[in-house]
C-alpha atoms as a PDB file:
ATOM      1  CA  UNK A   1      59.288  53.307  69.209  1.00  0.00           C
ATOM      2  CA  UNK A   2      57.921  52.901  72.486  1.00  0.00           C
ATOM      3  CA  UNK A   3      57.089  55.148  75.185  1.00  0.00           C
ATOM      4  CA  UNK A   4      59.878  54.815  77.137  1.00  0.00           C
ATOM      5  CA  UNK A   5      62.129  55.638  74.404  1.00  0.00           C
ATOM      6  CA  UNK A   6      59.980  58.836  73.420  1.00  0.00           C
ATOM      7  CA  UNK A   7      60.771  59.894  76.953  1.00  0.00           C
ATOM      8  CA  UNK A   8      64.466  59.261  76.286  1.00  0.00           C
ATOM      9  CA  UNK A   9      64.690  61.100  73.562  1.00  0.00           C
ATOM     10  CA  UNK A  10      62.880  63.925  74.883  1.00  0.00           C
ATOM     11  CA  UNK A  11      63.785  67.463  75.358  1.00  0.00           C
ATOM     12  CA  UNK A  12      63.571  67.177  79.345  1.00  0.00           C
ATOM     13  CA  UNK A  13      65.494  63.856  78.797  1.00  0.00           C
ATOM     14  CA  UNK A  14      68.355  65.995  77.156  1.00  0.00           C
ATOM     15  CA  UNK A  15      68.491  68.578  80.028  1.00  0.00           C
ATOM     16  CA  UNK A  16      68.763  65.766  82.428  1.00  0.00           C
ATOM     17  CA  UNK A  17      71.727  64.187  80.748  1.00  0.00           C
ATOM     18  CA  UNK A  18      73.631  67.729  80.028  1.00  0.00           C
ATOM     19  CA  UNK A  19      73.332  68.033  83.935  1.00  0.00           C
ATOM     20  CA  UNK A  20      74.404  64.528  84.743  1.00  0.00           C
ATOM     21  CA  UNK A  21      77.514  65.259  82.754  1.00  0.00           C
ATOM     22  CA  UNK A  22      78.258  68.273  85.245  1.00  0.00           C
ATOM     23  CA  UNK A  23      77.783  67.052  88.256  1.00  0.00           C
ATOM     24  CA  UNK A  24      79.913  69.121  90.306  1.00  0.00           C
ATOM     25  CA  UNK A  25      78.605  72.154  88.642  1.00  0.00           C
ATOM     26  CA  UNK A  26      75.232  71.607  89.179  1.00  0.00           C
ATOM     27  CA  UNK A  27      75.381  70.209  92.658  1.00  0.00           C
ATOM     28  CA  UNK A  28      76.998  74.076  93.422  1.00  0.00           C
ATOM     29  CA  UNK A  29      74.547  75.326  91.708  1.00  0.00           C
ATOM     30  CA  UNK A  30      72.037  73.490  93.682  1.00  0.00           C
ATOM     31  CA  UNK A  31      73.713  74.583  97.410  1.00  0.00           C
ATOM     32  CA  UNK A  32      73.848  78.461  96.407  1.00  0.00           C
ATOM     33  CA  UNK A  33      69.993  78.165  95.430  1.00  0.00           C
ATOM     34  CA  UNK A  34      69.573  76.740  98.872  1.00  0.00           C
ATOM     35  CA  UNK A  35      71.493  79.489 100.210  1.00  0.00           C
ATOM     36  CA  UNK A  36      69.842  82.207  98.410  1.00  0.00           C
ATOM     37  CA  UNK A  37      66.698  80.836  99.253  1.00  0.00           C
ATOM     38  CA  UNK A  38      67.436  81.026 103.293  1.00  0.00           C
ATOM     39  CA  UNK A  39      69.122  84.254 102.591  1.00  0.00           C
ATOM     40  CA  UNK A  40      65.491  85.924 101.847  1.00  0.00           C
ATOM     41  CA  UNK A  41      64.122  85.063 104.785  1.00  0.00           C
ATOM     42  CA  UNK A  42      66.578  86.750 106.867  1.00  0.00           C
ATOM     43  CA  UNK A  43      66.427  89.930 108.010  1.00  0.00           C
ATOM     44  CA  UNK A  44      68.552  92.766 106.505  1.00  0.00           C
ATOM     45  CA  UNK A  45      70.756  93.274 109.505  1.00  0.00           C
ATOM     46  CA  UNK A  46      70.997  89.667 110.507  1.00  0.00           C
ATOM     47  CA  UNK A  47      71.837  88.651 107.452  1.00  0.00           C
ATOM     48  CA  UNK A  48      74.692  91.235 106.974  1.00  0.00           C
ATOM     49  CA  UNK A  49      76.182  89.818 110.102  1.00  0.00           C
ATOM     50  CA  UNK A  50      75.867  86.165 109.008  1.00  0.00           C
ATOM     51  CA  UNK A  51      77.689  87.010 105.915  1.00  0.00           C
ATOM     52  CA  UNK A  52      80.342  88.648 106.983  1.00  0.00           C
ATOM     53  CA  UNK A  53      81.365  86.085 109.087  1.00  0.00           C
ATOM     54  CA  UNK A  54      81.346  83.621 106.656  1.00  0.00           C
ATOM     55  CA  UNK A  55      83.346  86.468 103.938  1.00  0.00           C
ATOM     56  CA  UNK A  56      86.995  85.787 102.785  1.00  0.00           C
ATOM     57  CA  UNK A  57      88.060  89.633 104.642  1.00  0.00           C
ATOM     58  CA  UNK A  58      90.974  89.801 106.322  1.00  0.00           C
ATOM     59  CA  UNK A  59      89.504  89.533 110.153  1.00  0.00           C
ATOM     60  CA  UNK A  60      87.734  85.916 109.301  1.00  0.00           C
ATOM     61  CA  UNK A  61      90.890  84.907 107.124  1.00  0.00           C
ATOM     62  CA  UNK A  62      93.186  85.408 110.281  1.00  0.00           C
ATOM     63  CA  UNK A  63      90.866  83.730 112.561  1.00  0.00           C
ATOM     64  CA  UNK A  64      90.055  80.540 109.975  1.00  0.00           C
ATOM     65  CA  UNK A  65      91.236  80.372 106.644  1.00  0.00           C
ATOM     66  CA  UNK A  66      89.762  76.914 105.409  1.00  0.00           C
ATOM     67  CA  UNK A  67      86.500  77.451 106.476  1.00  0.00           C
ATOM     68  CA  UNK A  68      86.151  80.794 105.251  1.00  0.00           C
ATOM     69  CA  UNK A  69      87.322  79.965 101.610  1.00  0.00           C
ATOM     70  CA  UNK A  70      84.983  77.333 101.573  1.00  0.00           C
ATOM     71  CA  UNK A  71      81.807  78.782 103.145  1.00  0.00           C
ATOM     72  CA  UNK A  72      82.410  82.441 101.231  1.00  0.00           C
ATOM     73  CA  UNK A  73      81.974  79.810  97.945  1.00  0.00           C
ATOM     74  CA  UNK A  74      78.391  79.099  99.304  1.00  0.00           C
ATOM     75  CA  UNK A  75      76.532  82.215  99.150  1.00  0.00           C
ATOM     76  CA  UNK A  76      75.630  84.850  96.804  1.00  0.00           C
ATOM     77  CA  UNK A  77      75.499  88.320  97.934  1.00  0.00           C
ATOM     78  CA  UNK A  78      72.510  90.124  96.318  1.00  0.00           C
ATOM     79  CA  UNK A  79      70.394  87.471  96.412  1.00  0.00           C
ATOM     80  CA  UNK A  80      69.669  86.626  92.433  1.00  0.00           C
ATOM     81  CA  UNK A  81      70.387  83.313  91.367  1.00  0.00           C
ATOM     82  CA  UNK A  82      68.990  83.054  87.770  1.00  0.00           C
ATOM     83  CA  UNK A  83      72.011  84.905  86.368  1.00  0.00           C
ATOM     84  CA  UNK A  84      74.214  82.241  87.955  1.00  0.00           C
ATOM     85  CA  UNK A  85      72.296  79.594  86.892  1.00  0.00           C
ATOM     86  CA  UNK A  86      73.163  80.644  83.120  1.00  0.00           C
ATOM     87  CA  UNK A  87      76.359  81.646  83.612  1.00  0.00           C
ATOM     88  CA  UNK A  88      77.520  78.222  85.856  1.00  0.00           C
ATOM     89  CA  UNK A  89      75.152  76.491  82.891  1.00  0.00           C
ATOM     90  CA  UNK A  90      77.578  78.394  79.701  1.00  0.00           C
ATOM     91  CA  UNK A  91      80.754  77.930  81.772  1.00  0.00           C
ATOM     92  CA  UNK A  92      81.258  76.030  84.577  1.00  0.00           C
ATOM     93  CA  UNK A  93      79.058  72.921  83.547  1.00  0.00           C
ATOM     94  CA  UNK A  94      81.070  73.544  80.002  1.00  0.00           C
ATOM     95  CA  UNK A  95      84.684  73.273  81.141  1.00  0.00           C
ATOM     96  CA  UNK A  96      83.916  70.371  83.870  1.00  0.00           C
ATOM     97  CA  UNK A  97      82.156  68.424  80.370  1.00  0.00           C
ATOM     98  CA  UNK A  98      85.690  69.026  78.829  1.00  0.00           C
ATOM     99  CA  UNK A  99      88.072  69.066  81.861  1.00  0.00           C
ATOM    100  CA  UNK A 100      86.276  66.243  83.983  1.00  0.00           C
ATOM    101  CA  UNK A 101      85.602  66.849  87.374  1.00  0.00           C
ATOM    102  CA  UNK A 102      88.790  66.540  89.322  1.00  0.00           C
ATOM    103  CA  UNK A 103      90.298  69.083  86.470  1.00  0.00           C
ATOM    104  CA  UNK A 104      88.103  71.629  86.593  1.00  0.00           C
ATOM    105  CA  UNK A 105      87.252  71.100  90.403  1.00  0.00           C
ATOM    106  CA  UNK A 106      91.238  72.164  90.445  1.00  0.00           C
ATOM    107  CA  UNK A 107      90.810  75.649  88.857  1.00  0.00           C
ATOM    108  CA  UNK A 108      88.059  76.292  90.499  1.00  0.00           C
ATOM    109  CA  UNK A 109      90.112  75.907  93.706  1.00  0.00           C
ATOM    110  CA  UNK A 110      93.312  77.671  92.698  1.00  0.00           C
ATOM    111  CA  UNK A 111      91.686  80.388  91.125  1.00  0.00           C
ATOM    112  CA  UNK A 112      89.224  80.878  94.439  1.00  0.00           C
ATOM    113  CA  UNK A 113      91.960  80.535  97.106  1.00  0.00           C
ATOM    114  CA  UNK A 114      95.040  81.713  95.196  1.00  0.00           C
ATOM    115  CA  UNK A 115      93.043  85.336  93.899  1.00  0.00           C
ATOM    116  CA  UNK A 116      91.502  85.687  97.045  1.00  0.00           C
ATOM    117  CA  UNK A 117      94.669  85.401  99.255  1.00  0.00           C
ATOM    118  CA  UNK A 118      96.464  87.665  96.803  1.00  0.00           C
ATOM    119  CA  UNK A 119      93.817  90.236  96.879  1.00  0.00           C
ATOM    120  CA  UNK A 120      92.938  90.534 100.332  1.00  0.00           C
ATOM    121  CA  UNK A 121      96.918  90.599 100.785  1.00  0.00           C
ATOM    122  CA  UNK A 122      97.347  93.641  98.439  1.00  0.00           C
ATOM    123  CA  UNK A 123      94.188  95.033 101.007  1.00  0.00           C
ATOM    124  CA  UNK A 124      96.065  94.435 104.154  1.00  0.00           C
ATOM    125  CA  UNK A 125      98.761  96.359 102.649  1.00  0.00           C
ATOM    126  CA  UNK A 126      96.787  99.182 101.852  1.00  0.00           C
ATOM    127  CA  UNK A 127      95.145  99.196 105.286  1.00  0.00           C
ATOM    128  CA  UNK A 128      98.886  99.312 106.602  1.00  0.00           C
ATOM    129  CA  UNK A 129     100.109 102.599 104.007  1.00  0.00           C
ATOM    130  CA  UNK A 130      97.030 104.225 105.401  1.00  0.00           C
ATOM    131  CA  UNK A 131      95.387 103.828 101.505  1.00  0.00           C
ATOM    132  CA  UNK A 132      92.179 102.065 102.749  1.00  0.00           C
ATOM    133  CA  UNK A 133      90.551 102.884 105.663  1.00  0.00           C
ATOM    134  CA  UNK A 134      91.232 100.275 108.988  1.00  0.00           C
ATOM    135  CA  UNK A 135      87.498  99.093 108.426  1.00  0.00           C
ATOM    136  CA  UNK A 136      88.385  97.504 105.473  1.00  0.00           C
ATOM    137  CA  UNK A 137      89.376  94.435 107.226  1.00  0.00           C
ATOM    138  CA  UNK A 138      85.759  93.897 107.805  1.00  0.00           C
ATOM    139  CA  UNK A 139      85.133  94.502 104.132  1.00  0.00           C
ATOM    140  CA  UNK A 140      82.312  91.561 102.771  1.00  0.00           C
ATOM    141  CA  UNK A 141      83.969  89.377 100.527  1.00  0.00           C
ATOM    142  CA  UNK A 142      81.450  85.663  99.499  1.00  0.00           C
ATOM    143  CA  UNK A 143      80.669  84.380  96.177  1.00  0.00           C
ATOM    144  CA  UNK A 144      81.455  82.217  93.254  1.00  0.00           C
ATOM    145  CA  UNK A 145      83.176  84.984  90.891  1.00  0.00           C
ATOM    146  CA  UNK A 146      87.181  84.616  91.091  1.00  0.00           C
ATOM    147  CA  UNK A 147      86.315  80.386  90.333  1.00  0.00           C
ATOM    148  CA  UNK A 148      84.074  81.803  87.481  1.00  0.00           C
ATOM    149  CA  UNK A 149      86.658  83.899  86.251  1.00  0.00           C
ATOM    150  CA  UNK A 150      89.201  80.676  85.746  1.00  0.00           C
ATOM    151  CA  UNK A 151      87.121  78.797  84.289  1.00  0.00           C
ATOM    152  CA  UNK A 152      86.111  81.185  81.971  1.00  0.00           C
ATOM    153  CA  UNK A 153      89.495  81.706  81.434  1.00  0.00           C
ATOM    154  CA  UNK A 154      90.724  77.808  81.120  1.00  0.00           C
ATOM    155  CA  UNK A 155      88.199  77.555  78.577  1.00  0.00           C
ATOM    156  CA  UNK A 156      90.211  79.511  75.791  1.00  0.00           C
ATOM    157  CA  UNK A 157      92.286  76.013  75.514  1.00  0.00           C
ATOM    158  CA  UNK A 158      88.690  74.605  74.676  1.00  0.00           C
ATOM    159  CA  UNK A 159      88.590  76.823  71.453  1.00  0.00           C
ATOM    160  CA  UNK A 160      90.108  76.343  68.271  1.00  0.00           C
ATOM    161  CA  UNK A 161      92.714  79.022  66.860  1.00  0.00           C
ATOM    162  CA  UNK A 162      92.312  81.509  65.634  1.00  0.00           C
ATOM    163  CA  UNK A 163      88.908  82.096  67.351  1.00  0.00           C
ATOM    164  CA  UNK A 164      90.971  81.518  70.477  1.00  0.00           C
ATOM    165  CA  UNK A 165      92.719  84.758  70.577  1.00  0.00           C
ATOM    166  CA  UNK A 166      88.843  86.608  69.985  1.00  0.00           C
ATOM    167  CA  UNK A 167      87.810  85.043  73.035  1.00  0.00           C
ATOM    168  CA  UNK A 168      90.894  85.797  75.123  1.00  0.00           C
ATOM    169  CA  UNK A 169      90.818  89.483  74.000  1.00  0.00           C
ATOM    170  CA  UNK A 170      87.399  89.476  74.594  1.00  0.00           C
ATOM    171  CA  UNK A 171      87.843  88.276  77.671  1.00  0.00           C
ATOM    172  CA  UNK A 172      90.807  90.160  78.830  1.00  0.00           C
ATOM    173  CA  UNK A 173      89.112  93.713  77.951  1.00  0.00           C
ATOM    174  CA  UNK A 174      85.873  92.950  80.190  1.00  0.00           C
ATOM    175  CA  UNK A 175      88.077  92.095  82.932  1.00  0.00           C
ATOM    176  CA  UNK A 176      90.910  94.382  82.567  1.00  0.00           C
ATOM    177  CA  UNK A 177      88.480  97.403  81.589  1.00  0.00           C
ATOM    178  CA  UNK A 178      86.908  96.543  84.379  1.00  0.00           C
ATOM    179  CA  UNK A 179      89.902  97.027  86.598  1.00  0.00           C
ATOM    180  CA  UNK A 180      91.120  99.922  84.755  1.00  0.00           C
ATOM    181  CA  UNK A 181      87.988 101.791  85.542  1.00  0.00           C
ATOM    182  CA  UNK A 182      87.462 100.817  89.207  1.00  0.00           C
ATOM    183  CA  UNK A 183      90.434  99.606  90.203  1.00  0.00           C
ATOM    184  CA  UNK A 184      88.955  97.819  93.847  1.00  0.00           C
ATOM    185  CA  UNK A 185      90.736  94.688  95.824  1.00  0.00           C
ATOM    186  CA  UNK A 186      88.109  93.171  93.811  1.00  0.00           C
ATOM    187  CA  UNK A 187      88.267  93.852  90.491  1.00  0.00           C
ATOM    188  CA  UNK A 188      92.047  92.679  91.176  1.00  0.00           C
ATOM    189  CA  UNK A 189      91.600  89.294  92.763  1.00  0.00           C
ATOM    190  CA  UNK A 190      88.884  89.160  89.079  1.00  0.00           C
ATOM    191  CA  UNK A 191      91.790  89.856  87.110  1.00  0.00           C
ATOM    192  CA  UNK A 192      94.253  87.738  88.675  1.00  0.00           C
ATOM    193  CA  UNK A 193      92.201  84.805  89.059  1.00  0.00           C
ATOM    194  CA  UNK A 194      91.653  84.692  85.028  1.00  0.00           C
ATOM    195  CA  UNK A 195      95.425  84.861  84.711  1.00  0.00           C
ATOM    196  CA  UNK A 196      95.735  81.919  86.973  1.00  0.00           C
ATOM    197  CA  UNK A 197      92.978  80.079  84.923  1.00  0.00           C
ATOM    198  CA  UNK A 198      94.946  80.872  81.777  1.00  0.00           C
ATOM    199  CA  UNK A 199      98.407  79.111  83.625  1.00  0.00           C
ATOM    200  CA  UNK A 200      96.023  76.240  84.067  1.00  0.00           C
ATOM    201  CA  UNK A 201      97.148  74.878  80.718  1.00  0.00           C
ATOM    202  CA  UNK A 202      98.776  71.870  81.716  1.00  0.00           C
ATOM    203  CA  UNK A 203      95.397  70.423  82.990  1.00  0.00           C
ATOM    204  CA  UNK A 204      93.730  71.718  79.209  1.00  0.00           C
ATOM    205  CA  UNK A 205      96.359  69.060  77.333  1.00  0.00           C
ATOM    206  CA  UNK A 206      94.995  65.905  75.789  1.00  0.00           C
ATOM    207  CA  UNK A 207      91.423  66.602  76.341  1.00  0.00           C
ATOM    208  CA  UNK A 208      90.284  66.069  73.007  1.00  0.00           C
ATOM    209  CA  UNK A 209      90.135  68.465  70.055  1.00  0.00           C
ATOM    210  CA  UNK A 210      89.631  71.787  70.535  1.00  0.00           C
ATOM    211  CA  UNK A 211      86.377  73.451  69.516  1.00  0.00           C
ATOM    212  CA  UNK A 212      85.728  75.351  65.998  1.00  0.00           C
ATOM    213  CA  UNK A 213      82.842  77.607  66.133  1.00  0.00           C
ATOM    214  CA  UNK A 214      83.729  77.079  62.168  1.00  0.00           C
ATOM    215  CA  UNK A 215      82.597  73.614  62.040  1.00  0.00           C
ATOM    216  CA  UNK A 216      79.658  74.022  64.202  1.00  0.00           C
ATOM    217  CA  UNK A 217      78.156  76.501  62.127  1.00  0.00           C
ATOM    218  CA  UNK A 218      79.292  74.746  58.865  1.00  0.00           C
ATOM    219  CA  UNK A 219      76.846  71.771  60.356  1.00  0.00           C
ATOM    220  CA  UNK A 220      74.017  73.706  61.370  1.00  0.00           C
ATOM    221  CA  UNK A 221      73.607  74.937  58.043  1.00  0.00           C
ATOM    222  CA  UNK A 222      73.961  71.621  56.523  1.00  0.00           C
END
């Protein structure tokens, strides 16, 4: 075996060609590190501003719509990036592997424009019963978590029954316990975006056999 090969075979050689088969996963991944990065070296105050006019609220939705939906999907508000790097790693980069990219590049959009709509709809008509306060239109709204939460969602067509149905009610009770115990515009647009991952079905058919956490054990014992 040569040298080259070694390097082939390699463990960083492995890591290289999990990425390559999520691009469109990773290259997100990549832009929100960027962002993160350029969001430390801002000041507190300036960077509050800069973020709320690129949030999915209900003033920057009126003004611009598109760009909104798309720049809100480009930052992280907090700042940490590891965690997303796992969870983008464990989902996203999983379901685009199964879906291909145009599939799961589809759920990511529905469930990102469709929940956030929705939810900042069911805000405006708070504002207007007087339930939230008139400020709220301002309210900072950015991130990557309603096209996490389809995708995490799509992927219970990627798992073998009956361990399908743990998942989902798995799944279901941290997002529905969730909005049972804080019930916020947020924790909404969460729950509705999984239910709009879960009508993503259609795009789940004929991609392969589903996934038994069964099997894989059965091989790893030998």
């Amino acid at each position: 075996m040569n040298r080259l090969t070694r390097i082939r075979r390699g463990p960083g050689w492995a890591v290289w060609a999990y990425v390559r088969s999520a691009p469109g996963a990773y290259v997100w991944l990549a832009i929100l590190f960027v962002t993160t990065v350029a969001l430390h070296h801002m000041s507190p105050d300036f960077e509050e501003d800069f973020l709320r006019q690129r949030s999915t609220n209900i003033h920057e939705l009126s003004r611009d719509p598109v760009r909104v939906l798309i720049t809100s999907a480009m930052w992280i508000d907090g700042g940490h990036w590891l965690p997303y790097a796992v969870l983008f790693t464990v989902f996203h980069a999983q379901a685009e592997r199964w879906l291909g990219t145009p599939r799961w590049l589809a759920v990511c959009v529905a469930a990102h424009v469709l929940a956030t709509l929705a939810s900042e709809g069911a805000l405006l008509e708070a504002i207007r019963d007087g339930v939230a306060p008139r400020s709220a239109v301002n309210t900072l709204d950015i991130g990557v978590s309603y096209a996490l939460a389809g995708v995490i969602a799509v992927l219970t067509y990627r798992i073998a029954e009956p361990w399908r149905y743990v998942y989902l009610v798995v799944v279901l009770a941290v997002y529905g316990g969730s909005l049972a115990a804080s019930p916020t515009f947020t924790d909404f647009g969460h729950f509705l975006a999984l239910l709009i991952g879960l009508a993503c079905c259609p795009l789940a058919r004929g991609r392969g056999k589903a996934w038994n956490p069964k099997e894989t054990l059965a091989a790893l014992r030998g």
